[in-house]
PDB file of N, CA and C in Angstrom:
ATOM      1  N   UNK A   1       0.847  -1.180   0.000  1.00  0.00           N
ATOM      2  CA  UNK A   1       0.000   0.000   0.000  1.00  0.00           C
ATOM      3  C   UNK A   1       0.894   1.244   0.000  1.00  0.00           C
ATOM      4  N   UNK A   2       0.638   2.516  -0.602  1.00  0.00           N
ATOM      5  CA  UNK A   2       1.419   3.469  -0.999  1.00  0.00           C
ATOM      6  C   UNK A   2       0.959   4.298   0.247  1.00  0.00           C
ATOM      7  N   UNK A   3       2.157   5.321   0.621  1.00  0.00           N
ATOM      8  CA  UNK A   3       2.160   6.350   1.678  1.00  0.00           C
ATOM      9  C   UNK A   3       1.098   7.240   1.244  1.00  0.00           C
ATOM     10  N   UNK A   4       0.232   7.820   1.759  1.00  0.00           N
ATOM     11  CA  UNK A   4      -0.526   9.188   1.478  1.00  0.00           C
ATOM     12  C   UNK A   4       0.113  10.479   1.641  1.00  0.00           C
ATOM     13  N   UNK A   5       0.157  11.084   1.157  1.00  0.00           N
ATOM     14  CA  UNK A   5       0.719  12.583   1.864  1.00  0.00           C
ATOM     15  C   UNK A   5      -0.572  13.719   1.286  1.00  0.00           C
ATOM     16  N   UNK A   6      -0.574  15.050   2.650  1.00  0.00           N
ATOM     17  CA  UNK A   6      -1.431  16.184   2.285  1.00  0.00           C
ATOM     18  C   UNK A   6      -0.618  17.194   2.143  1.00  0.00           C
ATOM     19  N   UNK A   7      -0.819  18.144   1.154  1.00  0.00           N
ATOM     20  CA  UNK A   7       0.234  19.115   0.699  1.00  0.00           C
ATOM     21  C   UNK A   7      -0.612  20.309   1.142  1.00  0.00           C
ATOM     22  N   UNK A   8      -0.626  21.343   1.372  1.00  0.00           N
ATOM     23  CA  UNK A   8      -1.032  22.534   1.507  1.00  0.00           C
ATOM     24  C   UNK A   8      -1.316  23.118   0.882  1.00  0.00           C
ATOM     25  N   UNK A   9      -2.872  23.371  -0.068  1.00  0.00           N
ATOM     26  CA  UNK A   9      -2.906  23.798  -0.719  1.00  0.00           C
ATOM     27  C   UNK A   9      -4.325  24.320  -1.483  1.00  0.00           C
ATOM     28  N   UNK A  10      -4.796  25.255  -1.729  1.00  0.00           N
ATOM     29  CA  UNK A  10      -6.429  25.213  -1.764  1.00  0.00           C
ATOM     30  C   UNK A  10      -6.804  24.558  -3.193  1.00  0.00           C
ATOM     31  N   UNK A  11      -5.923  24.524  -3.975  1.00  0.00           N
ATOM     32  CA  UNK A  11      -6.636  23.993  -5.138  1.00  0.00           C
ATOM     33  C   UNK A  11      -7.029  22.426  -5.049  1.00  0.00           C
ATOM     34  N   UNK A  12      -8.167  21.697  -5.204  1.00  0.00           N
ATOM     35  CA  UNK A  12      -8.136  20.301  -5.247  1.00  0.00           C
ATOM     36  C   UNK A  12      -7.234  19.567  -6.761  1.00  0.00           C
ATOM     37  N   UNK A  13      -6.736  18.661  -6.199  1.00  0.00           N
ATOM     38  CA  UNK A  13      -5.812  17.680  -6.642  1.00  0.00           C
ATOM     39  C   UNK A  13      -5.264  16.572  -6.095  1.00  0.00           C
ATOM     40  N   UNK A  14      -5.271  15.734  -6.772  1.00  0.00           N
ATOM     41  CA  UNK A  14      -4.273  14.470  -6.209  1.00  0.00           C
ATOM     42  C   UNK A  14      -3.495  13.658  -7.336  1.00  0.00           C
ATOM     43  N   UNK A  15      -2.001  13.365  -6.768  1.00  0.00           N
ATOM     44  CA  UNK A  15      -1.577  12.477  -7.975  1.00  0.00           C
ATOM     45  C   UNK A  15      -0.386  11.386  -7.753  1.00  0.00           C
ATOM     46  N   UNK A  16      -0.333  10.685  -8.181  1.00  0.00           N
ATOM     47  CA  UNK A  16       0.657   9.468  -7.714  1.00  0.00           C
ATOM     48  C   UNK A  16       2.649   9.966  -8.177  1.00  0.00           C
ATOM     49  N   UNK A  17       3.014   9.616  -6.904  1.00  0.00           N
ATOM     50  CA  UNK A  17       4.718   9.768  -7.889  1.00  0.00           C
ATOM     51  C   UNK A  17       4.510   8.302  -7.110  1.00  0.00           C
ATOM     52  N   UNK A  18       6.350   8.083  -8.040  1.00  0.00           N
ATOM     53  CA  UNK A  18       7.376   6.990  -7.729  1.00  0.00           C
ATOM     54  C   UNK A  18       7.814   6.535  -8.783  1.00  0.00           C
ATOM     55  N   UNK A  19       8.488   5.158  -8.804  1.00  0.00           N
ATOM     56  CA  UNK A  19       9.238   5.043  -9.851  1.00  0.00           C
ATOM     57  C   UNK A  19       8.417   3.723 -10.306  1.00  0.00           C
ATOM     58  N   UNK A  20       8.080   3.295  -9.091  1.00  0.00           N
ATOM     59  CA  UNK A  20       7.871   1.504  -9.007  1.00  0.00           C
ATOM     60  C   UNK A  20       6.575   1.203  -7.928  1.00  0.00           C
ATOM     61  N   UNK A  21       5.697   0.473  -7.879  1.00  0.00           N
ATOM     62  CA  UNK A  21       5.268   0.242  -7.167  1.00  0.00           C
ATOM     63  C   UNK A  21       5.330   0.191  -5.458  1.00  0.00           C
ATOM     64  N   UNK A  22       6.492  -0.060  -5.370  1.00  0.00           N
ATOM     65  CA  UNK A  22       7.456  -0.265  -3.834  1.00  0.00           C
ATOM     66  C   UNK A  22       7.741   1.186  -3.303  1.00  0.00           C
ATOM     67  N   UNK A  23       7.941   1.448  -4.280  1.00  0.00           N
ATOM     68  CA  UNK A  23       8.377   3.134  -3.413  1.00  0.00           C
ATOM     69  C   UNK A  23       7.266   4.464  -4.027  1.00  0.00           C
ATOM     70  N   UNK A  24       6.120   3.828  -4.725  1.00  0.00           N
ATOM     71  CA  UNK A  24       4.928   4.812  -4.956  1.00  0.00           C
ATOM     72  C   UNK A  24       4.358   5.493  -3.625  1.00  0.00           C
ATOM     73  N   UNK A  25       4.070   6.930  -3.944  1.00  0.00           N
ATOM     74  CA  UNK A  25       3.268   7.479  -2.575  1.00  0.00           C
ATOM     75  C   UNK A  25       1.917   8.461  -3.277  1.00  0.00           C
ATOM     76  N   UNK A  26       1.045   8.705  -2.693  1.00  0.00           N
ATOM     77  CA  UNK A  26       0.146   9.285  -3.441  1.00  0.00           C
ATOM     78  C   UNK A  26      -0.329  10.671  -2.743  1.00  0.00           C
ATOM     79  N   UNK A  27      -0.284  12.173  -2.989  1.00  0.00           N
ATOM     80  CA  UNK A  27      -0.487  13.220  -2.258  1.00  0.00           C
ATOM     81  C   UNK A  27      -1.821  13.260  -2.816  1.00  0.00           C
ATOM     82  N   UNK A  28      -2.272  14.246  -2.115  1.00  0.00           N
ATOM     83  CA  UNK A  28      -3.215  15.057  -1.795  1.00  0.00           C
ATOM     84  C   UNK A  28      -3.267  15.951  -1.448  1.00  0.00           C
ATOM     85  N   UNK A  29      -4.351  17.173  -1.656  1.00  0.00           N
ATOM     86  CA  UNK A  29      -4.211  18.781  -1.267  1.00  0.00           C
ATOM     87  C   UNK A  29      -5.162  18.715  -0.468  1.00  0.00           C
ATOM     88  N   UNK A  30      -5.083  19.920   0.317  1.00  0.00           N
ATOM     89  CA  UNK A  30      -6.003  19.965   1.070  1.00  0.00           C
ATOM     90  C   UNK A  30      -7.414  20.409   0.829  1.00  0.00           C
ATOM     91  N   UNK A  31      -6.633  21.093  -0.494  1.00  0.00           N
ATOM     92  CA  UNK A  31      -8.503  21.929  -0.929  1.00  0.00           C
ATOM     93  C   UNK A  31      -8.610  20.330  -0.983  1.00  0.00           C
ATOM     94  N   UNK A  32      -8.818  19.556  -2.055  1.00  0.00           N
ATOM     95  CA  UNK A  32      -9.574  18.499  -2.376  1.00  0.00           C
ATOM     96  C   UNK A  32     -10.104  17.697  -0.866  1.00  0.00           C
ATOM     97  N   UNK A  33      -9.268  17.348   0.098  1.00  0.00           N
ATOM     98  CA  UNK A  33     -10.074  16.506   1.359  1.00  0.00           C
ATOM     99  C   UNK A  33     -10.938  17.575   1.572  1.00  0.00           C
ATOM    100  N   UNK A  34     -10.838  18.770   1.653  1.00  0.00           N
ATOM    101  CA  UNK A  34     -11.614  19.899   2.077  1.00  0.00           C
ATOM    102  C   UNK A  34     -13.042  19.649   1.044  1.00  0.00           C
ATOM    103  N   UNK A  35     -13.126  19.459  -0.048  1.00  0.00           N
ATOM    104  CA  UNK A  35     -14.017  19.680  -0.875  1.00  0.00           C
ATOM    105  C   UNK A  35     -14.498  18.013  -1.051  1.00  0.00           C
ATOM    106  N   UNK A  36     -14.022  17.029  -1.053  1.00  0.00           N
ATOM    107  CA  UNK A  36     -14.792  15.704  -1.171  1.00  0.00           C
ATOM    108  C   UNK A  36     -14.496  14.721  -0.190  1.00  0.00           C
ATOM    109  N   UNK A  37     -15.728  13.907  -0.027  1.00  0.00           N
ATOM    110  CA  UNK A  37     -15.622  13.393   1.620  1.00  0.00           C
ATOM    111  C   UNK A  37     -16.185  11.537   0.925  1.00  0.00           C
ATOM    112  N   UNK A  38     -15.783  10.970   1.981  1.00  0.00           N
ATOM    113  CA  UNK A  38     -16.054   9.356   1.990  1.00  0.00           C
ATOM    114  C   UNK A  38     -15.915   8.679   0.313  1.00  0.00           C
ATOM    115  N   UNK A  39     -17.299   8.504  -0.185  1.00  0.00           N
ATOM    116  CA  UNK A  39     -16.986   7.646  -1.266  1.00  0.00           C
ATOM    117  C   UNK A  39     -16.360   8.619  -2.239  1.00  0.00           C
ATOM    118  N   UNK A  40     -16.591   9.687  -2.362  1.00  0.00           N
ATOM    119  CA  UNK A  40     -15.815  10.230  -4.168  1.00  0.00           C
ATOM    120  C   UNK A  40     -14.407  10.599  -3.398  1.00  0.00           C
ATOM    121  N   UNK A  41     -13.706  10.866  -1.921  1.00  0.00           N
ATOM    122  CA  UNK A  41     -12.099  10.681  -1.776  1.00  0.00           C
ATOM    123  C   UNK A  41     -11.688   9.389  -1.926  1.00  0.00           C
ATOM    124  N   UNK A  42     -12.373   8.187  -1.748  1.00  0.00           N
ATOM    125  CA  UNK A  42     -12.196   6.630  -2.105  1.00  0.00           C
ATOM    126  C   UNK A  42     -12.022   6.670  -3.267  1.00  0.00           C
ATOM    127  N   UNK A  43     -12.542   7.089  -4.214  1.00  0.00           N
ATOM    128  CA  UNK A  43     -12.575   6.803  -5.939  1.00  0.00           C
ATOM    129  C   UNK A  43     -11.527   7.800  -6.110  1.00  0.00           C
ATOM    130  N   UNK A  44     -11.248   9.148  -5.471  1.00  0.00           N
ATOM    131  CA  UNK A  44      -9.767   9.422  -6.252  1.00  0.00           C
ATOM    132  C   UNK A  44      -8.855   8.718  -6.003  1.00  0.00           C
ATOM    133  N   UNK A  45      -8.578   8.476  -4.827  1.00  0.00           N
ATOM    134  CA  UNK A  45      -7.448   7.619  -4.326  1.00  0.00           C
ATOM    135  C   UNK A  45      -6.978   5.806  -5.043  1.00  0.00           C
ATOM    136  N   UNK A  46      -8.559   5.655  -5.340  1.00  0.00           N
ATOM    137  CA  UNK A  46      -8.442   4.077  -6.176  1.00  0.00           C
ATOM    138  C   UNK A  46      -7.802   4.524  -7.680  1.00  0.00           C
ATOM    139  N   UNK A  47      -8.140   5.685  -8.112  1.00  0.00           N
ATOM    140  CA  UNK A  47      -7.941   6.440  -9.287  1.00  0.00           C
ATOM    141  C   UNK A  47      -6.144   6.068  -9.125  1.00  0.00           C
ATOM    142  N   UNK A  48      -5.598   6.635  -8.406  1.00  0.00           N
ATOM    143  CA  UNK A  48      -4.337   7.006  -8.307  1.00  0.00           C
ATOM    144  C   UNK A  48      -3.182   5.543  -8.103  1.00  0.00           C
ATOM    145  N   UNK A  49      -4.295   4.978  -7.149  1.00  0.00           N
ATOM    146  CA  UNK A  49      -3.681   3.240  -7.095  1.00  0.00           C
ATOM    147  C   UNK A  49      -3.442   2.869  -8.327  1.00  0.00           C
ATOM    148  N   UNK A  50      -4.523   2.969  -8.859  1.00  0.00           N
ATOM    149  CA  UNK A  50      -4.619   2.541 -10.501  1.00  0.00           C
ATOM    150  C   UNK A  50      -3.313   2.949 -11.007  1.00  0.00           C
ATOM    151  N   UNK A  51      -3.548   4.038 -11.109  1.00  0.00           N
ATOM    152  CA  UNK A  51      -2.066   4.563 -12.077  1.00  0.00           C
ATOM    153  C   UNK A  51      -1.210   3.986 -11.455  1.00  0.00           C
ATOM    154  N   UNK A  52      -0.568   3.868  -9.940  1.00  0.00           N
ATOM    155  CA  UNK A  52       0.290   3.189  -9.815  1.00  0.00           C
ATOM    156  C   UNK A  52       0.731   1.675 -10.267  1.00  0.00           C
ATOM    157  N   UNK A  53      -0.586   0.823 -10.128  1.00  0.00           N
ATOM    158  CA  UNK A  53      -0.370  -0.334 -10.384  1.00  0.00           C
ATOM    159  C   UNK A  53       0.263  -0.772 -11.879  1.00  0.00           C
ATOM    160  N   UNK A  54      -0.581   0.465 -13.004  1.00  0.00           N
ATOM    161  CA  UNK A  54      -0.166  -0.028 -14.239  1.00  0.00           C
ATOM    162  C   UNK A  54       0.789   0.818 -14.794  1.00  0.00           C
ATOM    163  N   UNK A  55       1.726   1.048 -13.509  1.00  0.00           N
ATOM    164  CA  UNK A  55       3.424   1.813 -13.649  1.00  0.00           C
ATOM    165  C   UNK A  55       3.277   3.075 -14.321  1.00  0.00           C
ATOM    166  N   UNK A  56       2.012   3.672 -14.498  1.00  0.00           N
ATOM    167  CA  UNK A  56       1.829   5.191 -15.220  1.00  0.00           C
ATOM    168  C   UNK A  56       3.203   5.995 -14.382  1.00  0.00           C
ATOM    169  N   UNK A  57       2.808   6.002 -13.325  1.00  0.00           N
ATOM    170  CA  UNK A  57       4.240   6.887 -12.319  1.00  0.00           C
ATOM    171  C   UNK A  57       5.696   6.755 -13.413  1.00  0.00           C
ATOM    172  N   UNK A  58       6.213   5.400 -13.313  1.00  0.00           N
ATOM    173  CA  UNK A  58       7.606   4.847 -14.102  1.00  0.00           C
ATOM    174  C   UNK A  58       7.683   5.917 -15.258  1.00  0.00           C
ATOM    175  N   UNK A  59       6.872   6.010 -15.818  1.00  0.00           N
ATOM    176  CA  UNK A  59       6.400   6.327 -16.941  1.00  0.00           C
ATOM    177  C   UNK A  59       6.801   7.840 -17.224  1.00  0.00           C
ATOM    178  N   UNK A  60       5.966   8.521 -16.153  1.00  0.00           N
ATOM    179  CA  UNK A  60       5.527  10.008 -15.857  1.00  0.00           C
ATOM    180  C   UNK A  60       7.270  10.276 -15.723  1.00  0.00           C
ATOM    181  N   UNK A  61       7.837   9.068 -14.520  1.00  0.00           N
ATOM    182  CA  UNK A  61       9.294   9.550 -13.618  1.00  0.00           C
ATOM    183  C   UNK A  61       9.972   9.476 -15.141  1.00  0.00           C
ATOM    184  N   UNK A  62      10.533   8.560 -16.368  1.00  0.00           N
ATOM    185  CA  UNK A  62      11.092   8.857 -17.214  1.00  0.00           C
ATOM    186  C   UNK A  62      10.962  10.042 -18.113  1.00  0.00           C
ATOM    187  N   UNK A  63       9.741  10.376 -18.528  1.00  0.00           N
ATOM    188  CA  UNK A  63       9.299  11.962 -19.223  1.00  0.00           C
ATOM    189  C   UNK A  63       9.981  12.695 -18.528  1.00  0.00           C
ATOM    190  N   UNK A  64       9.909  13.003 -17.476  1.00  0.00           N
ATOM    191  CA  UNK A  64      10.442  14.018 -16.205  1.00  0.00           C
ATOM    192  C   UNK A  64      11.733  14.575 -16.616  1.00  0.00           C
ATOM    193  N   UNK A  65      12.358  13.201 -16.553  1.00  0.00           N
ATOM    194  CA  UNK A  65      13.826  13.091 -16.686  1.00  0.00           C
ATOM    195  C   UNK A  65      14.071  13.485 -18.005  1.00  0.00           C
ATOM    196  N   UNK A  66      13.670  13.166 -19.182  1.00  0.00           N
ATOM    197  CA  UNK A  66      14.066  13.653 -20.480  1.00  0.00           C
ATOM    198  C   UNK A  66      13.908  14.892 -20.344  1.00  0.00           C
ATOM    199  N   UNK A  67      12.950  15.300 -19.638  1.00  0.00           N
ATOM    200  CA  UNK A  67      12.463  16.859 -20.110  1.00  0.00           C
ATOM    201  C   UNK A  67      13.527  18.129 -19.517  1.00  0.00           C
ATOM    202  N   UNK A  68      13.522  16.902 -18.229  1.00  0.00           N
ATOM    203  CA  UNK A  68      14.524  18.244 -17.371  1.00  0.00           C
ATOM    204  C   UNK A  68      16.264  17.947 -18.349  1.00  0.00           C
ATOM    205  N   UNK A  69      16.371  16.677 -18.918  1.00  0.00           N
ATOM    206  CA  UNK A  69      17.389  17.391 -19.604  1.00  0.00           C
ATOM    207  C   UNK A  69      17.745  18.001 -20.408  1.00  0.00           C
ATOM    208  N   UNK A  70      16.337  17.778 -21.086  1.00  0.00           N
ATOM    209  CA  UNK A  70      16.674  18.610 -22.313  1.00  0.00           C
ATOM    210  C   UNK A  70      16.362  20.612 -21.717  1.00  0.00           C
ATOM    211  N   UNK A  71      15.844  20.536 -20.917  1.00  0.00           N
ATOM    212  CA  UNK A  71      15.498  22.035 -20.619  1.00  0.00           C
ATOM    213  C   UNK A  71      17.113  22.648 -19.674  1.00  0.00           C
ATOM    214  N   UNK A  72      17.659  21.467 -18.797  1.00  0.00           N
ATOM    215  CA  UNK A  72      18.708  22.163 -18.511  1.00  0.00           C
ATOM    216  C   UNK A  72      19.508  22.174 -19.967  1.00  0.00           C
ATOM    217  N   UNK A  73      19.854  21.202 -20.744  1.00  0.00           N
ATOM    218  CA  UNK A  73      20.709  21.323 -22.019  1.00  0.00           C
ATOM    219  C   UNK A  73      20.824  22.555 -22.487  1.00  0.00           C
ATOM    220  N   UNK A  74      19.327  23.200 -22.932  1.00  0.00           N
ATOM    221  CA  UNK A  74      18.650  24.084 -23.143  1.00  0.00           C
ATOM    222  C   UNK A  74      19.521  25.774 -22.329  1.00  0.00           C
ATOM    223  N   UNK A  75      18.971  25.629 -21.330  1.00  0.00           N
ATOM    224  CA  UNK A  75      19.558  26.612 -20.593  1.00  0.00           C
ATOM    225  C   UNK A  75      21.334  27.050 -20.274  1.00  0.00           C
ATOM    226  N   UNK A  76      22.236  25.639 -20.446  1.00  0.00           N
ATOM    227  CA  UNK A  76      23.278  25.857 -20.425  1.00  0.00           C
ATOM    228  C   UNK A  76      23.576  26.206 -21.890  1.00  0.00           C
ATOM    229  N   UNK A  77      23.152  26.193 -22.854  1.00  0.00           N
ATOM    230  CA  UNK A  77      23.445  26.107 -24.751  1.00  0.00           C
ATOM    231  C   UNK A  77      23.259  28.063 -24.252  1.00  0.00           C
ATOM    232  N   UNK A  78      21.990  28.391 -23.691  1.00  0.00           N
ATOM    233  CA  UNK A  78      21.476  29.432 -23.837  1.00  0.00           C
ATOM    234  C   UNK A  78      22.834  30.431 -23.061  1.00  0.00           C
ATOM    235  N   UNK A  79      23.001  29.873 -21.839  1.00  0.00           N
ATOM    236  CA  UNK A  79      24.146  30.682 -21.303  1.00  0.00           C
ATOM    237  C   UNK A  79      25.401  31.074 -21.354  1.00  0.00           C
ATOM    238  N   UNK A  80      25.819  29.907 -22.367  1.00  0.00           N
ATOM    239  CA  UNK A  80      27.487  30.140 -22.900  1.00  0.00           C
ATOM    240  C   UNK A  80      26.905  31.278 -24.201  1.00  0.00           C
ATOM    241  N   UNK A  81      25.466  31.192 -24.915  1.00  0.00           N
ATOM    242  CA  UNK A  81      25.013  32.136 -26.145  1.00  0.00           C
ATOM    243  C   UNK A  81      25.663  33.260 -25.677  1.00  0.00           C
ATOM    244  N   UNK A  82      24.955  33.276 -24.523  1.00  0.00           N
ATOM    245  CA  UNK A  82      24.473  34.826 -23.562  1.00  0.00           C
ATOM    246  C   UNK A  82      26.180  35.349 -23.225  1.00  0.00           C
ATOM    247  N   UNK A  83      27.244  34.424 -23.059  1.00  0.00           N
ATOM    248  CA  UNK A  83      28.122  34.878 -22.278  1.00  0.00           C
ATOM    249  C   UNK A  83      29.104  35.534 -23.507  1.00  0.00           C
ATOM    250  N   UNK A  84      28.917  34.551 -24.815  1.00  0.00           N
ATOM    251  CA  UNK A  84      29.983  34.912 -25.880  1.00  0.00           C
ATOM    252  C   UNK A  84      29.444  35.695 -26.677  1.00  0.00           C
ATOM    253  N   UNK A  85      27.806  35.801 -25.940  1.00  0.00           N
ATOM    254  CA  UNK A  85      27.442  37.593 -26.671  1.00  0.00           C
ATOM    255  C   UNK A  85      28.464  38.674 -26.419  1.00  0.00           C
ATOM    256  N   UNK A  86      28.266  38.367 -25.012  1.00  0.00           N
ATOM    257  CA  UNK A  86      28.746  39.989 -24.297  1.00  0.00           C
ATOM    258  C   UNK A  86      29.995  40.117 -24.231  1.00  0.00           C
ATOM    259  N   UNK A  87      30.879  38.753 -24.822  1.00  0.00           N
ATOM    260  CA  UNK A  87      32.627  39.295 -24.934  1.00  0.00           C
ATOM    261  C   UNK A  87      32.416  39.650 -26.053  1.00  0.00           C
ATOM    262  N   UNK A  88      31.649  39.378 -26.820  1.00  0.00           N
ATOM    263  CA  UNK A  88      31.918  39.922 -28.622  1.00  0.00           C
ATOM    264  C   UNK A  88      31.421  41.702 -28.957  1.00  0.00           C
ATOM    265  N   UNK A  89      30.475  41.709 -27.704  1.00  0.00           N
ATOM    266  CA  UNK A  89      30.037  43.424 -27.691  1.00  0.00           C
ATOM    267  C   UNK A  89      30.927  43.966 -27.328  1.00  0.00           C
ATOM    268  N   UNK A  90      31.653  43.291 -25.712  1.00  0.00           N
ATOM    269  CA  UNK A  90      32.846  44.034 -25.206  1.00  0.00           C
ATOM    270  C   UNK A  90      33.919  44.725 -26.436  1.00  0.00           C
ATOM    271  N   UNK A  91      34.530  43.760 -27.383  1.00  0.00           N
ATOM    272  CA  UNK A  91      35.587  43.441 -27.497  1.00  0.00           C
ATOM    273  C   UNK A  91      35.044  44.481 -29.099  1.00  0.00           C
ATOM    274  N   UNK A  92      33.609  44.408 -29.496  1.00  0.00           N
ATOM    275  CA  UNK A  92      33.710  45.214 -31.137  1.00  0.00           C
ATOM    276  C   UNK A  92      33.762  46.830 -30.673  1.00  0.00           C
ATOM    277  N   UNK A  93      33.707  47.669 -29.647  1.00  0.00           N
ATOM    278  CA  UNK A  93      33.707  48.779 -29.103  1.00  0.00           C
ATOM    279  C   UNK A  93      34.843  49.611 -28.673  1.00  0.00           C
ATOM    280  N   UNK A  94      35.480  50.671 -29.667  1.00  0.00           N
ATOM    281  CA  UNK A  94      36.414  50.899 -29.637  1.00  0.00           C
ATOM    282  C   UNK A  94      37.342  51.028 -28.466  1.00  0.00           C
ATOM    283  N   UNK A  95      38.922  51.408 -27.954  1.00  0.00           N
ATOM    284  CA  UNK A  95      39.501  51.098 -26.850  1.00  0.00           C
ATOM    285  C   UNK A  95      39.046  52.533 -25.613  1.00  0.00           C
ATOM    286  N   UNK A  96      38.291  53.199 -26.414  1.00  0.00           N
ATOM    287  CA  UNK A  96      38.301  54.544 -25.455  1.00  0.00           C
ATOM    288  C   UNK A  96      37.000  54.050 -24.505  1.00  0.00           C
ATOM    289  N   UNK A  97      35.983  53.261 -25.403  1.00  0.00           N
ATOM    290  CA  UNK A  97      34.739  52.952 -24.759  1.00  0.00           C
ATOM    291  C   UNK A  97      34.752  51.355 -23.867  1.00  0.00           C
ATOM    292  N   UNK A  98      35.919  50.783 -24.633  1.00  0.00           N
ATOM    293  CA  UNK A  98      35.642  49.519 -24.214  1.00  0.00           C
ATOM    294  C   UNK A  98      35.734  49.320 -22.690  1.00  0.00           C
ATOM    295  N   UNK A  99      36.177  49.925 -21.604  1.00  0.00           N
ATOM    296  CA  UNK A  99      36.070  49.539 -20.302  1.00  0.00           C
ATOM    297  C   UNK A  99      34.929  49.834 -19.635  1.00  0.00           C
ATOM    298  N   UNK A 100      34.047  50.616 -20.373  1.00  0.00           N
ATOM    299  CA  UNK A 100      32.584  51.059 -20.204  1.00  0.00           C
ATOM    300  C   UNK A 100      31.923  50.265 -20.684  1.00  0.00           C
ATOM    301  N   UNK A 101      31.991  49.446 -22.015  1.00  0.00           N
ATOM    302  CA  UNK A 101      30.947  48.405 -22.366  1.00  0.00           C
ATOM    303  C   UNK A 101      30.934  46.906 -21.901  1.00  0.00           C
ATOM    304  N   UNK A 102      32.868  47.289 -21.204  1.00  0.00           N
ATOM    305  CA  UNK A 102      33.052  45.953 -20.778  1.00  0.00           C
ATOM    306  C   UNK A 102      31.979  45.319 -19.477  1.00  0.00           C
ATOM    307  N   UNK A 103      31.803  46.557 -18.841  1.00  0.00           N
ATOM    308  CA  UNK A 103      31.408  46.396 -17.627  1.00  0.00           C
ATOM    309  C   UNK A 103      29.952  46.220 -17.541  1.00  0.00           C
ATOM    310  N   UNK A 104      29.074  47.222 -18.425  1.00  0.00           N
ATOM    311  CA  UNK A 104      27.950  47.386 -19.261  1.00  0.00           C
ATOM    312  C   UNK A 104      27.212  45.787 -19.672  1.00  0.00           C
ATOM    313  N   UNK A 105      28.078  45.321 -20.383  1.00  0.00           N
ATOM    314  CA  UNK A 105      28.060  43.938 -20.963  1.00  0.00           C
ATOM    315  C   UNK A 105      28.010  43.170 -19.777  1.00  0.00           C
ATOM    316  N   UNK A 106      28.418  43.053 -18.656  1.00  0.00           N
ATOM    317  CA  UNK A 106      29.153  42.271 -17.212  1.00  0.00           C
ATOM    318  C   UNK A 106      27.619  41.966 -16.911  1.00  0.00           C
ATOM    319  N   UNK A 107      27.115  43.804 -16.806  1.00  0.00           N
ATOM    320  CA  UNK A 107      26.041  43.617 -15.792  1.00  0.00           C
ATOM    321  C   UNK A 107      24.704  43.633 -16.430  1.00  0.00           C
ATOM    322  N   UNK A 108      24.537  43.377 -17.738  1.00  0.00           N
ATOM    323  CA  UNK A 108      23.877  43.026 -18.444  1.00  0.00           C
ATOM    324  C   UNK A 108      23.926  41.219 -18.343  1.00  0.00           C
ATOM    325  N   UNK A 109      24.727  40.445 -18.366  1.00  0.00           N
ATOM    326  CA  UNK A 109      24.772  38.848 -18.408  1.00  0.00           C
ATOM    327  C   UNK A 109      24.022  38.595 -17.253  1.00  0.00           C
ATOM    328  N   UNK A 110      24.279  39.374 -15.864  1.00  0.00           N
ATOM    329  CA  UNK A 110      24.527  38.747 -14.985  1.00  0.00           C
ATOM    330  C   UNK A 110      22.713  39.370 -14.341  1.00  0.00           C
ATOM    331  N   UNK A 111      22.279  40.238 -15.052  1.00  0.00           N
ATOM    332  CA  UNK A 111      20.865  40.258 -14.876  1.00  0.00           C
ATOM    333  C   UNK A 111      20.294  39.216 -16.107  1.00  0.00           C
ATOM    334  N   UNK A 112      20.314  38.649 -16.607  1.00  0.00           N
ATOM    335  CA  UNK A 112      20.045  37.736 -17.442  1.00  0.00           C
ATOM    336  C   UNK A 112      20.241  36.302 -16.847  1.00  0.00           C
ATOM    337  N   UNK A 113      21.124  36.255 -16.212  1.00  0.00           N
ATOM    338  CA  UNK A 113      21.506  34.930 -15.687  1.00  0.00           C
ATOM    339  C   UNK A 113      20.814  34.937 -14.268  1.00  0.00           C
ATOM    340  N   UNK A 114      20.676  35.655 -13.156  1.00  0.00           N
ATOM    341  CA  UNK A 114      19.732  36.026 -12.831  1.00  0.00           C
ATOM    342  C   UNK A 114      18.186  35.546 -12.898  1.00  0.00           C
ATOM    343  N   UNK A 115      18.163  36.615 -14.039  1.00  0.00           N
ATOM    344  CA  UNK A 115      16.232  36.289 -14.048  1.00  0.00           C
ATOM    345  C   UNK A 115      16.325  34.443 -14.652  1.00  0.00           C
ATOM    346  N   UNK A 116      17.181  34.129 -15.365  1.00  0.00           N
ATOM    347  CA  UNK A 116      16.748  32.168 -15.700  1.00  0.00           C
ATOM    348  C   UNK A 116      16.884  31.863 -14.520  1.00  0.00           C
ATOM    349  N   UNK A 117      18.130  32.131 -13.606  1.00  0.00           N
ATOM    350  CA  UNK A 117      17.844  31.426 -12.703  1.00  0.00           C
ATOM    351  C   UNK A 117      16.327  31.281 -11.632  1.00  0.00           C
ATOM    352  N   UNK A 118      15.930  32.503 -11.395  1.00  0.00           N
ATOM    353  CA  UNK A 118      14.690  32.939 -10.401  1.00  0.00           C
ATOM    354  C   UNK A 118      13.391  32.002 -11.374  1.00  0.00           C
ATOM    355  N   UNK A 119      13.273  32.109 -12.662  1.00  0.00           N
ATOM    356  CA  UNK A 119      12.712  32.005 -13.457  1.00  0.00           C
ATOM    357  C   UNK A 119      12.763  29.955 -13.494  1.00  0.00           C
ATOM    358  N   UNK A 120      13.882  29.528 -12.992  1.00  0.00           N
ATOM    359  CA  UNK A 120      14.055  27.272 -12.982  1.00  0.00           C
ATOM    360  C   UNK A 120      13.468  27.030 -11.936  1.00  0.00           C
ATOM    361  N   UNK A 121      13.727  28.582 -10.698  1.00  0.00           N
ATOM    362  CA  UNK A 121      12.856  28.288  -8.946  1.00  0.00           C
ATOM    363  C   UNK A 121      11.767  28.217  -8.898  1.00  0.00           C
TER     364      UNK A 121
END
């Protein structure tokens, strides 16, 4: 039998993780116990067994994994873009300006790198 857990939260929902049957757990929010009682919280919860039993979770846990690599892939491709932008701005700006664009350019990356990061949290 899979662990239950209640998450904090007003929206109703419930949904199964794990990888495998053995280590499946199934949450719940609180809006939802809040909003359905006896037999229709029985039928979500059998709902969710379900998926566990016929390894939907395994399933869900591999997508996961492709996705997050391809989105970190994604984000590191994006940040070396971002970084060999701003030596190439530095560096096309003549020598009188360049310690001004160098810096310009600095703090331009680093609000960029920044907001992706706040933006993966």
């Amino acid at each position: 039998m899979p662990y239950v857990f209640e998450v904090e939260a007003g929206q109703p929902n419930a949904f199964a993780v794990g990888a495998n049957p053995k280590q499946a757990s199934i949450v719940l929010t609180s809006g939802l116990r809040t909003l359905l009682y006896g037999p229709e919280l029985e039928a979500i919860i059998a709902h969710e067994i379900a998926h566990i039993k016929s390894r939907d979770t395994l399933a869900a846990t591999i997508g996961v994994s492709f996705l997050d690599a391809i989105v970190s892939l994604s984000l590191l491709l994006a940040l070396v873009g971002i970084a060999k932008h701003s030596r190439m701005t530095a560096c096309a700006i003549s020598s009188s300006e360049g310690a001004r664009c160098a810096v310009a350019g600095a703090a331009t990356h680093s609000r960029v790198m920044i907001a992706i990061i706040v933006w993966c949290i």
